[in-house]
PDB file of N, CA and C in Angstrom:
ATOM      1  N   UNK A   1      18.176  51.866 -25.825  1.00  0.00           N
ATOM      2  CA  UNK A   1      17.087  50.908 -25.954  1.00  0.00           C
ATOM      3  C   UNK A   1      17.538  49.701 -26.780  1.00  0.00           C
ATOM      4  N   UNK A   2      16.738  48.478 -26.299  1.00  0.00           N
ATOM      5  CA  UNK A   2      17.191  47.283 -27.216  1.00  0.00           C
ATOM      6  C   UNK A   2      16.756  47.290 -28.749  1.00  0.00           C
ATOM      7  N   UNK A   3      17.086  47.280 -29.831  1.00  0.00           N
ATOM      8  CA  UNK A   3      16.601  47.374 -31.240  1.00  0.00           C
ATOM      9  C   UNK A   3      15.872  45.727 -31.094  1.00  0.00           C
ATOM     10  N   UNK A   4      14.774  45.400 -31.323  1.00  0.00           N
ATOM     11  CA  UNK A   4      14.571  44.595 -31.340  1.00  0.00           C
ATOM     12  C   UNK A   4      14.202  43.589 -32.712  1.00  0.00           C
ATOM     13  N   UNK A   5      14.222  44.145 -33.717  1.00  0.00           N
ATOM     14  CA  UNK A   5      14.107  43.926 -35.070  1.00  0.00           C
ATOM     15  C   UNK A   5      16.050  43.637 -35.472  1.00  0.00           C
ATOM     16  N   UNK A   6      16.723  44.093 -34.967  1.00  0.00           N
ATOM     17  CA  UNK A   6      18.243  43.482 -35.544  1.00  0.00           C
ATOM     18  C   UNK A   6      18.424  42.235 -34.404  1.00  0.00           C
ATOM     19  N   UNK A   7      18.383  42.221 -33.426  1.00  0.00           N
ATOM     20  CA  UNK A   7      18.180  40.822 -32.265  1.00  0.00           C
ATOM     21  C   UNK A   7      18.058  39.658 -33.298  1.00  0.00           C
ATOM     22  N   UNK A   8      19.315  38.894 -33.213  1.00  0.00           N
ATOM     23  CA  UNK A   8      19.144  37.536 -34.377  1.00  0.00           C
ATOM     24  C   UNK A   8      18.110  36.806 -32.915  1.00  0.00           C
ATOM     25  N   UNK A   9      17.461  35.854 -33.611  1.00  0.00           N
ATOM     26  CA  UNK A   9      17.063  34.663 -33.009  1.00  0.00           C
ATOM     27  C   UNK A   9      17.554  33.832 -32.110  1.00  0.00           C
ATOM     28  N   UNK A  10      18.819  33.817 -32.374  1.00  0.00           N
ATOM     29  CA  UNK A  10      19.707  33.189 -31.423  1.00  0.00           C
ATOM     30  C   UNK A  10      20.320  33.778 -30.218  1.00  0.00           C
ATOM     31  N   UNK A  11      20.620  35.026 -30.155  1.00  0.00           N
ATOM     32  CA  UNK A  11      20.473  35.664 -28.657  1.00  0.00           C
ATOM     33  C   UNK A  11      18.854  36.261 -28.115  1.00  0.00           C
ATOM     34  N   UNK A  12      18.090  36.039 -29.156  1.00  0.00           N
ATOM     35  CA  UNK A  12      16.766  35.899 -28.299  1.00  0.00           C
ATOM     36  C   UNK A  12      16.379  34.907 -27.496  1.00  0.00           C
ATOM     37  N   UNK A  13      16.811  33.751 -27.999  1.00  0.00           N
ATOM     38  CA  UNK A  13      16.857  32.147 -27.541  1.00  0.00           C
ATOM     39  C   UNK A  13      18.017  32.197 -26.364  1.00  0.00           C
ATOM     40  N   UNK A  14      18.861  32.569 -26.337  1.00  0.00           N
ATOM     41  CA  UNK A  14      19.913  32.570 -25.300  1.00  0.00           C
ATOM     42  C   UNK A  14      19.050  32.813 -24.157  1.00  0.00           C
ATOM     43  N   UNK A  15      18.412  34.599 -24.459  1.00  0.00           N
ATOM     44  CA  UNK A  15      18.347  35.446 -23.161  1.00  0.00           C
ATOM     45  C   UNK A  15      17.204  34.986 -22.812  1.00  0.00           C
ATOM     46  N   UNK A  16      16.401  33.846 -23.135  1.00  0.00           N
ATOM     47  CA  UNK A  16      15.020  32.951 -22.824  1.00  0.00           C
ATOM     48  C   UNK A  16      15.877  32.020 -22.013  1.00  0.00           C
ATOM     49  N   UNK A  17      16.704  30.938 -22.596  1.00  0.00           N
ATOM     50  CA  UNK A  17      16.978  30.500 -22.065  1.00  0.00           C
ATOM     51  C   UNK A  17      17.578  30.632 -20.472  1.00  0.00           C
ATOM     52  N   UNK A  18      18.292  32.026 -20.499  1.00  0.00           N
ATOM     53  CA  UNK A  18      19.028  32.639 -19.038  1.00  0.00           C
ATOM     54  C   UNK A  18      17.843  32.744 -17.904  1.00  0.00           C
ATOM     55  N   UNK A  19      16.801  33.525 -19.280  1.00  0.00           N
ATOM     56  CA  UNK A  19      15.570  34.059 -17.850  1.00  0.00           C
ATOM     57  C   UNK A  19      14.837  32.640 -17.931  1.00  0.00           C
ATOM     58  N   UNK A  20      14.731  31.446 -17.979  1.00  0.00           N
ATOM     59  CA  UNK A  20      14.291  30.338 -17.437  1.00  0.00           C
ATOM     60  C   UNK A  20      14.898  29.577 -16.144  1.00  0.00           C
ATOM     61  N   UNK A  21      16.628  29.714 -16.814  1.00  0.00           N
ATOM     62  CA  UNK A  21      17.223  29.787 -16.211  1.00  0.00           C
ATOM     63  C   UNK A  21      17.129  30.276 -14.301  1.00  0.00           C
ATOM     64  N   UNK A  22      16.962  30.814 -14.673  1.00  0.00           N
ATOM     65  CA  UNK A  22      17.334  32.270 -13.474  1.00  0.00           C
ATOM     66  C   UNK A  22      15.762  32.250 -12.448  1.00  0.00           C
ATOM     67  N   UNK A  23      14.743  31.930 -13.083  1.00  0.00           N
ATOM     68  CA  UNK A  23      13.173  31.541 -12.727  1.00  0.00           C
ATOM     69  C   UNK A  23      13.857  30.062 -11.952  1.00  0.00           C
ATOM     70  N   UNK A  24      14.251  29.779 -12.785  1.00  0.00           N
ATOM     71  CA  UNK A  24      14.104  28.105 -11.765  1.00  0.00           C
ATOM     72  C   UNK A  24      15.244  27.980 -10.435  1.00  0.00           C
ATOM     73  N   UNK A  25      16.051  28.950 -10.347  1.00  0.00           N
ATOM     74  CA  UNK A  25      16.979  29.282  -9.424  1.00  0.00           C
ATOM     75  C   UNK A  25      16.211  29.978  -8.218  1.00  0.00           C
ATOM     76  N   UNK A  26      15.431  30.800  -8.866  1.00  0.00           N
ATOM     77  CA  UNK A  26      14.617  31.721  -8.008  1.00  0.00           C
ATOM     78  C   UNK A  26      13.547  30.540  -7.174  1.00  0.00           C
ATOM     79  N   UNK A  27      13.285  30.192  -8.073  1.00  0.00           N
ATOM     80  CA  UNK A  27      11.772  29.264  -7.508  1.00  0.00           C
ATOM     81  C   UNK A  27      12.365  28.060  -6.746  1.00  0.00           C
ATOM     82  N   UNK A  28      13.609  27.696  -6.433  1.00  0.00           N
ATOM     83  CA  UNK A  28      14.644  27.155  -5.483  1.00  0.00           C
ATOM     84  C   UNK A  28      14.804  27.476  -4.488  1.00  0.00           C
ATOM     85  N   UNK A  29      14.950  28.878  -3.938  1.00  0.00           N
ATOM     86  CA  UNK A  29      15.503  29.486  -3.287  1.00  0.00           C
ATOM     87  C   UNK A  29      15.371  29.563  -1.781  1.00  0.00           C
ATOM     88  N   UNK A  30      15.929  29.431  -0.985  1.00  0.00           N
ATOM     89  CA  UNK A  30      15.198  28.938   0.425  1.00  0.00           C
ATOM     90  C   UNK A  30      14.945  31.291   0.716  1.00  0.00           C
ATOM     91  N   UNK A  31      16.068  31.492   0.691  1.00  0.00           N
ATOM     92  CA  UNK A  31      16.256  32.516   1.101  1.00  0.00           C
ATOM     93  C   UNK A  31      16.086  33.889   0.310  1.00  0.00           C
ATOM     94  N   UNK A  32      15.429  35.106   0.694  1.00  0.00           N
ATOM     95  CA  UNK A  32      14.725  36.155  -0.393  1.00  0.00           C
ATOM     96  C   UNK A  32      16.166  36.922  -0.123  1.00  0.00           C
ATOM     97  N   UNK A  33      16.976  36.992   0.993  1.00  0.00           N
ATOM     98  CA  UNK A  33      17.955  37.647   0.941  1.00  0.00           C
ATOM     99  C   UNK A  33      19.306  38.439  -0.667  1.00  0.00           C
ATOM    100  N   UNK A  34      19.454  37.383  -1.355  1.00  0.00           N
ATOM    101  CA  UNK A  34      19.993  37.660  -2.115  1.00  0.00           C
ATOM    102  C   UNK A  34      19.729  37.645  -3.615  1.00  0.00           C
ATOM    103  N   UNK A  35      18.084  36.983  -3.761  1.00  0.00           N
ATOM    104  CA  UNK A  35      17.533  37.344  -4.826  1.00  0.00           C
ATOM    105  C   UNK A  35      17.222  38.466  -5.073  1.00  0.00           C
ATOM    106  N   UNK A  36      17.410  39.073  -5.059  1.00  0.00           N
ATOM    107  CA  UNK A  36      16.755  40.540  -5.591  1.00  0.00           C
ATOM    108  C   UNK A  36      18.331  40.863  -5.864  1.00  0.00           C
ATOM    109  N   UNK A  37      19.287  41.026  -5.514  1.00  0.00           N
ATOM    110  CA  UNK A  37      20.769  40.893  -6.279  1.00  0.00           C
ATOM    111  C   UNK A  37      21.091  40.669  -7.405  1.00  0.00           C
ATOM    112  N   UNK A  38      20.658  38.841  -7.608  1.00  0.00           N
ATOM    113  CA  UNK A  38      20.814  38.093  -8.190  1.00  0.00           C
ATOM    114  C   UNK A  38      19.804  38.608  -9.377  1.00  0.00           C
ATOM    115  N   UNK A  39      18.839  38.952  -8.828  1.00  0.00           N
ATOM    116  CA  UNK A  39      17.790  39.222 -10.630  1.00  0.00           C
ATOM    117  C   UNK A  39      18.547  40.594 -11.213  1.00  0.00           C
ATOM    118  N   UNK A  40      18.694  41.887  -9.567  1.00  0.00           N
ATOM    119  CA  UNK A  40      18.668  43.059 -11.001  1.00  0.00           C
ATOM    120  C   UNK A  40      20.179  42.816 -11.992  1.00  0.00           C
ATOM    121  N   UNK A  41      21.590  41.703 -11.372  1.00  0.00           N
ATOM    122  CA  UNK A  41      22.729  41.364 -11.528  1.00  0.00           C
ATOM    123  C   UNK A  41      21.664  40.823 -13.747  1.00  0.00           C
ATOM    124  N   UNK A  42      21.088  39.675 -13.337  1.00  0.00           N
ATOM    125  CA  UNK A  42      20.771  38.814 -14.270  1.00  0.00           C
ATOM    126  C   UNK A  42      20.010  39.893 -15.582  1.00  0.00           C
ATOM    127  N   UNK A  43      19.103  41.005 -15.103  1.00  0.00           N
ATOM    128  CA  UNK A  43      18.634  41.562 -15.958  1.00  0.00           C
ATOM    129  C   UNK A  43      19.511  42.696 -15.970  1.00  0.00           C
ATOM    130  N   UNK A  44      20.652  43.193 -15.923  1.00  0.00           N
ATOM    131  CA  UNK A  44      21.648  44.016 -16.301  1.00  0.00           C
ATOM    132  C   UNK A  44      22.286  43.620 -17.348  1.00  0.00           C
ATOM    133  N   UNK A  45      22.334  42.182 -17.176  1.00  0.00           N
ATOM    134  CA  UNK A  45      23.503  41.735 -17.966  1.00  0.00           C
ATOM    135  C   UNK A  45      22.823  41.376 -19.020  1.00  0.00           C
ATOM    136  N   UNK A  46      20.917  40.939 -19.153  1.00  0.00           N
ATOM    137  CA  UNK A  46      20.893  40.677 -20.189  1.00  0.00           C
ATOM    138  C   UNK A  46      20.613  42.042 -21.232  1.00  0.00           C
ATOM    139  N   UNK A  47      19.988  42.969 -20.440  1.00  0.00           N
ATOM    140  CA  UNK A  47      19.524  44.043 -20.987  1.00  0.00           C
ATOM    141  C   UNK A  47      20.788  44.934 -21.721  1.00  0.00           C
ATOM    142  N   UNK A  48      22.652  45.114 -20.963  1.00  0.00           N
ATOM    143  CA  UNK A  48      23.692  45.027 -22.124  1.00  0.00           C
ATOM    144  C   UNK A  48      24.112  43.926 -23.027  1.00  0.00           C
ATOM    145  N   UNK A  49      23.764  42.965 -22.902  1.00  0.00           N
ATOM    146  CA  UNK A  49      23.999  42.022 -23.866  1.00  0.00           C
ATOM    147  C   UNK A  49      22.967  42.217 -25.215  1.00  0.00           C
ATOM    148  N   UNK A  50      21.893  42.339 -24.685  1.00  0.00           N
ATOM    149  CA  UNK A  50      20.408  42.209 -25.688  1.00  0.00           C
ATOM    150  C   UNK A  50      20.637  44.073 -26.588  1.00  0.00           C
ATOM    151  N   UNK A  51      21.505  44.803 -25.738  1.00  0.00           N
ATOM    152  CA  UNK A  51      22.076  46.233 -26.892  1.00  0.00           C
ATOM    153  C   UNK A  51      23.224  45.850 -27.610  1.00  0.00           C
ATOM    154  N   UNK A  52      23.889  44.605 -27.272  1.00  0.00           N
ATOM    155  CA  UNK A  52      25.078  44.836 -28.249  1.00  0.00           C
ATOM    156  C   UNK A  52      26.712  45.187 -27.646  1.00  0.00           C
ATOM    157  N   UNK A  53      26.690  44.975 -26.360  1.00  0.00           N
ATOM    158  CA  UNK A  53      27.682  45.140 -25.974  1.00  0.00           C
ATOM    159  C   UNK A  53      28.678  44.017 -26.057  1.00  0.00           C
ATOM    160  N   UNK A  54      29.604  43.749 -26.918  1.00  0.00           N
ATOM    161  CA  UNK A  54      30.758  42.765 -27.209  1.00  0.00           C
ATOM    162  C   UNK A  54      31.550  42.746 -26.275  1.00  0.00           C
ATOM    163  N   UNK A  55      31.841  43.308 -25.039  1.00  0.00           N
ATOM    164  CA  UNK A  55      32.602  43.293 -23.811  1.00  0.00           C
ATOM    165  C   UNK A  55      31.596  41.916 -23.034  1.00  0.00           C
ATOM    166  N   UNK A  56      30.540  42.718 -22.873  1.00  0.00           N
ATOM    167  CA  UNK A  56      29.601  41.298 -22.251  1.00  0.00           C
ATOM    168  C   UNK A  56      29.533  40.384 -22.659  1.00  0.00           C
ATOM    169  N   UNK A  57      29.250  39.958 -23.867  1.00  0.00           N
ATOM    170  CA  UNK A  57      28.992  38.580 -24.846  1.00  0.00           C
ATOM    171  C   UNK A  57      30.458  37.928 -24.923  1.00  0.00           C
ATOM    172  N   UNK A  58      31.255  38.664 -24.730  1.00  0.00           N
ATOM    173  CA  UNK A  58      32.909  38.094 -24.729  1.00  0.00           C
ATOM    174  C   UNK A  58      33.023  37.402 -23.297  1.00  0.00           C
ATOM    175  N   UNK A  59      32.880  37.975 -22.412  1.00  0.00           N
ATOM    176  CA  UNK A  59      32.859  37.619 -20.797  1.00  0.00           C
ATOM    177  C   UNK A  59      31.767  36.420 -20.546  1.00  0.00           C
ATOM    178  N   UNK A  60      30.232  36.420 -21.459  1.00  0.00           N
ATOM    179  CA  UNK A  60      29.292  35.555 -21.412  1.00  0.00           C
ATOM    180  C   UNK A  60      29.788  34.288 -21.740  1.00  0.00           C
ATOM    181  N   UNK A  61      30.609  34.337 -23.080  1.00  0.00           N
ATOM    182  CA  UNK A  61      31.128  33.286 -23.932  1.00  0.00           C
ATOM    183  C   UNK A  61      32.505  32.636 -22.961  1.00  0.00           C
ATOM    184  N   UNK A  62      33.375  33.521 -22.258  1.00  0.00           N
ATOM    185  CA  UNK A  62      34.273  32.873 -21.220  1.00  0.00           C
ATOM    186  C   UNK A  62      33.536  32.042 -19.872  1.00  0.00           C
ATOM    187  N   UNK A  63      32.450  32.915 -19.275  1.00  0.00           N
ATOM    188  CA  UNK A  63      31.856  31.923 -18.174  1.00  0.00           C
ATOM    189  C   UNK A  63      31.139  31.181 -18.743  1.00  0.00           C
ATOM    190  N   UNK A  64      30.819  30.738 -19.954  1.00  0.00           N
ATOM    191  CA  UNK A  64      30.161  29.474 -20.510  1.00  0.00           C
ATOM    192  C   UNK A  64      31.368  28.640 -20.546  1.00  0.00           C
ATOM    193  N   UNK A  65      32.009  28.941 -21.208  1.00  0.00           N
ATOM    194  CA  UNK A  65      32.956  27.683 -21.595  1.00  0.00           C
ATOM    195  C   UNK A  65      33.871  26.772 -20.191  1.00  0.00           C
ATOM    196  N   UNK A  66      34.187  28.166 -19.128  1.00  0.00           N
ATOM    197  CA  UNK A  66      34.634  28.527 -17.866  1.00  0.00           C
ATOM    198  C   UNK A  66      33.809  27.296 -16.837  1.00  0.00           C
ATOM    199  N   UNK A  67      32.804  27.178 -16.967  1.00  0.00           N
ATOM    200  CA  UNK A  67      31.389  26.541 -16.416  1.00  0.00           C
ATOM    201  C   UNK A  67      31.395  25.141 -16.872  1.00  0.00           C
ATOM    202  N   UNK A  68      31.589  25.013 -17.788  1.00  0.00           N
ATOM    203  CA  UNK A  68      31.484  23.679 -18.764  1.00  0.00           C
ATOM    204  C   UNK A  68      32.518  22.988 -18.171  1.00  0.00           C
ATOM    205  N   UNK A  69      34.112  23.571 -18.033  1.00  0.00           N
ATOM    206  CA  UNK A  69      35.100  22.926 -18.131  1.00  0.00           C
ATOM    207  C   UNK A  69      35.159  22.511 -16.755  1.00  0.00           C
ATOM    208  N   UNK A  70      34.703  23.822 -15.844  1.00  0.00           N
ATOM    209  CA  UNK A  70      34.879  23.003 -14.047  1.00  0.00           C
ATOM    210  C   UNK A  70      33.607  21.722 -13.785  1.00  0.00           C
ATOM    211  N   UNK A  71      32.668  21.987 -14.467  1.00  0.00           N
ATOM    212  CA  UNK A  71      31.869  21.009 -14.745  1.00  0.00           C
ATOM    213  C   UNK A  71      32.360  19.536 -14.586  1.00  0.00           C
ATOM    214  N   UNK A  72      33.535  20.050 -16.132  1.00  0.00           N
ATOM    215  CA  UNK A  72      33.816  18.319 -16.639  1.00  0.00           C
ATOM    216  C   UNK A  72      34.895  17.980 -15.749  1.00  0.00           C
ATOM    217  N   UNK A  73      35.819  18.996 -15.189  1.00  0.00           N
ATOM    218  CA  UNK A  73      37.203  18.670 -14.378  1.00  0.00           C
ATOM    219  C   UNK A  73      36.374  18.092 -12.775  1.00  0.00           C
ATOM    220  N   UNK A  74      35.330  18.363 -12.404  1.00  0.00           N
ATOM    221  CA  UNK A  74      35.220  18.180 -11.325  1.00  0.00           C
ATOM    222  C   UNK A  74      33.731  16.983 -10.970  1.00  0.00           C
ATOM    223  N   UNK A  75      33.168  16.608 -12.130  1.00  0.00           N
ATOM    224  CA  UNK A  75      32.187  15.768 -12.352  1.00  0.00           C
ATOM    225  C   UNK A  75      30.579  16.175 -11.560  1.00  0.00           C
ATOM    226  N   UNK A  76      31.019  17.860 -11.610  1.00  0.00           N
ATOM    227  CA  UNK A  76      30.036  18.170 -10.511  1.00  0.00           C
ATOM    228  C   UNK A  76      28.625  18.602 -11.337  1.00  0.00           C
ATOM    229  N   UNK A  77      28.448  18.117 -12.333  1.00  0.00           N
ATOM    230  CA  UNK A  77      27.218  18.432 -13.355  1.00  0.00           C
ATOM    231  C   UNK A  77      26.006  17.218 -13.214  1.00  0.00           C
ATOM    232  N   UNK A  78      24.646  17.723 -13.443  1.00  0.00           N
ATOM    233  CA  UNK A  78      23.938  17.274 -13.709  1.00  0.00           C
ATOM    234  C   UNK A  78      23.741  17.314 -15.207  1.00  0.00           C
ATOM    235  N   UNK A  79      23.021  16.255 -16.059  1.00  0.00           N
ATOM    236  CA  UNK A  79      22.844  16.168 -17.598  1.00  0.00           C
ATOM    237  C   UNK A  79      21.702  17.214 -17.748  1.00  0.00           C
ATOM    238  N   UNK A  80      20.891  17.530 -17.557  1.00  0.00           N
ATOM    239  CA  UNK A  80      20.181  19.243 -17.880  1.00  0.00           C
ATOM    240  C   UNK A  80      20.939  20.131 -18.193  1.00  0.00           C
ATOM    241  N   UNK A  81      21.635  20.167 -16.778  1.00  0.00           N
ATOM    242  CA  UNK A  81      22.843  21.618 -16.708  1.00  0.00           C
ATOM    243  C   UNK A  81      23.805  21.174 -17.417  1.00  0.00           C
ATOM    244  N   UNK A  82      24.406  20.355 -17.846  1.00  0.00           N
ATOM    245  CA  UNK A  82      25.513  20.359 -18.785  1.00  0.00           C
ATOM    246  C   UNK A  82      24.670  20.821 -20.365  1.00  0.00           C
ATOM    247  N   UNK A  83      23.768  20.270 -20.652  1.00  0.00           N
ATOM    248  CA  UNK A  83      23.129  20.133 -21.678  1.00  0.00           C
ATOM    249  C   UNK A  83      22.427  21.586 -22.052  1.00  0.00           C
ATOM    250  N   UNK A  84      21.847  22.292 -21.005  1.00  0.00           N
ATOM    251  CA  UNK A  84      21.840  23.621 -21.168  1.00  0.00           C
ATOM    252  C   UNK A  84      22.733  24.420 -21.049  1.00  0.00           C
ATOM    253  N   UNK A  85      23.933  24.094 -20.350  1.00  0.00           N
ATOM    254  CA  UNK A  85      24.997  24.839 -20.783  1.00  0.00           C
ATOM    255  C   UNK A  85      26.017  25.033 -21.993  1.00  0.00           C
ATOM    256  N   UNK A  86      25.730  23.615 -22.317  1.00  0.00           N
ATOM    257  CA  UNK A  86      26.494  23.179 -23.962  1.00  0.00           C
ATOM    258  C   UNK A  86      25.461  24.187 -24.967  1.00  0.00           C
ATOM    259  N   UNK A  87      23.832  24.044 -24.705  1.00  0.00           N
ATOM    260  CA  UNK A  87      23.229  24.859 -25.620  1.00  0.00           C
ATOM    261  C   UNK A  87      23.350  26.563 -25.946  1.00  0.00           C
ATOM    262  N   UNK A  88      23.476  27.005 -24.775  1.00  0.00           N
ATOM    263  CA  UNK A  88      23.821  28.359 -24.176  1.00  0.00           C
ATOM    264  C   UNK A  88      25.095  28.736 -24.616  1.00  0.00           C
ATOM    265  N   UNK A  89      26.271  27.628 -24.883  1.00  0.00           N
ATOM    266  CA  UNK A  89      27.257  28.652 -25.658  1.00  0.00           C
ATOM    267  C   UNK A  89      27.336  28.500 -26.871  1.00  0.00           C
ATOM    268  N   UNK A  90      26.440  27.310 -27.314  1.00  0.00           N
ATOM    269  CA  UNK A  90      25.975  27.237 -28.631  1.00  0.00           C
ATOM    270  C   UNK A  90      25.372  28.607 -29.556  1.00  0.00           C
ATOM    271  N   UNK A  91      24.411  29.152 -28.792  1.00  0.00           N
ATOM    272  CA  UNK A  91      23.990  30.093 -29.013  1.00  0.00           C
ATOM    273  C   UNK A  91      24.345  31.353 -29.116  1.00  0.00           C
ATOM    274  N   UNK A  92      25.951  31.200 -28.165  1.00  0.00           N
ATOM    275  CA  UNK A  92      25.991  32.719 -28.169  1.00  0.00           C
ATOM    276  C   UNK A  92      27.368  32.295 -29.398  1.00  0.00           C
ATOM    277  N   UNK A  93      27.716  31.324 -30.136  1.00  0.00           N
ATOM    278  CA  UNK A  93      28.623  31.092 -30.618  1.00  0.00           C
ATOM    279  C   UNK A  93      27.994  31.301 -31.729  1.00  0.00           C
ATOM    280  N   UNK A  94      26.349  30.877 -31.993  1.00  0.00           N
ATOM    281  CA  UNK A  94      25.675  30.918 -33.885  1.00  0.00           C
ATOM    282  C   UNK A  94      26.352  32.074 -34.387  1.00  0.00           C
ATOM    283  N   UNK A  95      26.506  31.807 -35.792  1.00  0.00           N
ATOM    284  CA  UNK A  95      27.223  32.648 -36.568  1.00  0.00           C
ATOM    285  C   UNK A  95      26.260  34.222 -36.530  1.00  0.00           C
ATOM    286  N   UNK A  96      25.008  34.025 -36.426  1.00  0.00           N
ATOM    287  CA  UNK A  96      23.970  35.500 -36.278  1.00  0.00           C
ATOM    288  C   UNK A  96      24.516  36.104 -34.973  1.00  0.00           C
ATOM    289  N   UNK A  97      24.586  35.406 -33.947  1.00  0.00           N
ATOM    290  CA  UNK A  97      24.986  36.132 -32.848  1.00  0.00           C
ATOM    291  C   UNK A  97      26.679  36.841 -33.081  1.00  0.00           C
ATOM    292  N   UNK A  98      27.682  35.795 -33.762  1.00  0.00           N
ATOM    293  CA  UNK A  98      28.579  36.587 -33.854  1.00  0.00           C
ATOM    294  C   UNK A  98      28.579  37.556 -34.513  1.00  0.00           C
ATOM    295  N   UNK A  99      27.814  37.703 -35.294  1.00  0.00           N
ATOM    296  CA  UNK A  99      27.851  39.130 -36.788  1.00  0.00           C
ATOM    297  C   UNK A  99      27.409  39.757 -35.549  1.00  0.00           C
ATOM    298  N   UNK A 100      26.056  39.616 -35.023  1.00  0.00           N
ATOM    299  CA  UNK A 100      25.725  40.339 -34.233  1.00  0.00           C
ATOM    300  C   UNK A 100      26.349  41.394 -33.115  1.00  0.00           C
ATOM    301  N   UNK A 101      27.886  40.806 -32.296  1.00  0.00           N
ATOM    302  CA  UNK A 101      28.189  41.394 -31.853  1.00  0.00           C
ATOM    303  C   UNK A 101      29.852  41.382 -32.635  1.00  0.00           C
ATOM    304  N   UNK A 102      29.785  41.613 -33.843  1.00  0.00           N
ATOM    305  CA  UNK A 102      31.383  41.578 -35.033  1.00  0.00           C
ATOM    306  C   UNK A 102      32.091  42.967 -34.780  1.00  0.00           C
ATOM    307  N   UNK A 103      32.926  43.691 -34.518  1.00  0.00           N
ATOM    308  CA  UNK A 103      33.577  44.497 -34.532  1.00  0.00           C
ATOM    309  C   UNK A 103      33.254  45.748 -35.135  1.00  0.00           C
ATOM    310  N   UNK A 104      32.736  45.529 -36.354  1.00  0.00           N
ATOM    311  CA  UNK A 104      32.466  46.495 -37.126  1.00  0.00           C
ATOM    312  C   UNK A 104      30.706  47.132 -36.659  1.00  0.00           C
ATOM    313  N   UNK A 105      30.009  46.054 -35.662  1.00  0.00           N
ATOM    314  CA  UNK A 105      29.072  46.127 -35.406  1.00  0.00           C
ATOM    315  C   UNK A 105      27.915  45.576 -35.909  1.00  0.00           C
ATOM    316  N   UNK A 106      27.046  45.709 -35.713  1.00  0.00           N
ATOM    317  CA  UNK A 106      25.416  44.493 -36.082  1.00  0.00           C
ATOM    318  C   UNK A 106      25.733  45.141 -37.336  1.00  0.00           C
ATOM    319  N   UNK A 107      25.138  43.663 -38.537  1.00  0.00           N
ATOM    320  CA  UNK A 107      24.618  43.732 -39.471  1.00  0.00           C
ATOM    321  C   UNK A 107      23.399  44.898 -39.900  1.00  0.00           C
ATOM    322  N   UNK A 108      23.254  45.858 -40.545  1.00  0.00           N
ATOM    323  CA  UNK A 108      22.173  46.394 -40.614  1.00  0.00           C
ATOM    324  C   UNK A 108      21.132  45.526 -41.235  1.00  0.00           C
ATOM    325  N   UNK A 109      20.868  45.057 -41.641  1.00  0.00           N
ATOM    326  CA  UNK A 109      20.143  44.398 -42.927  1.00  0.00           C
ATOM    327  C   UNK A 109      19.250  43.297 -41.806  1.00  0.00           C
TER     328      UNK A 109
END
């Protein structure tokens, strides 16, 4: 289960941001075919991320940065999506989120 009392603020704010994210993709969508993929894919990943899994948040933090950079190499961004994507690894970079997922494991406190 997710502890929701150790959850810093800042991967609460992330995984808002994803599921807004992910709503406005949906509410795009011409085709129902591969949404339902695409969500249980989106709520897998947030639901191990939101326990603490540092394998995910490591992989999260590579396709952010990963995203950003084909972004800038290829000029294929809109200023929202760059701007929510700059925020999004912001977030998973705040120093709460890193304790959060630190080696030794979440902060108890």
């Amino acid at each position: 289960m997710i502890d929701w009392d150790r959850l810093p603020w800042s991967l609460r704010a992330y995984a808002l941001l994803i599921g807004i994210g992910a709503i406005v993709v949906i509410s795009q969508a011409h085709r129902a075919g591969g949404l339902v993929i695409f969500v249980v894919v989106i709520l897998v990943w947030l639901y191990f991320l939101l326990r603490g899994s540092r394998p995910i948040w490591m992989v999260s933090v590579g396709i952010s940065v990963l995203g950003l950079l084909i972004d800038l190499a290829f000029y294929s961004f809109t200023v929202l999506g760059f701007a929510t994507g700059i925020v999004g690894l912001a977030l998973l970079l705040w120093p709460s989120t890193r304790r959060f997922f630190s080696v030794s494991g979440p902060d108890p406190s």
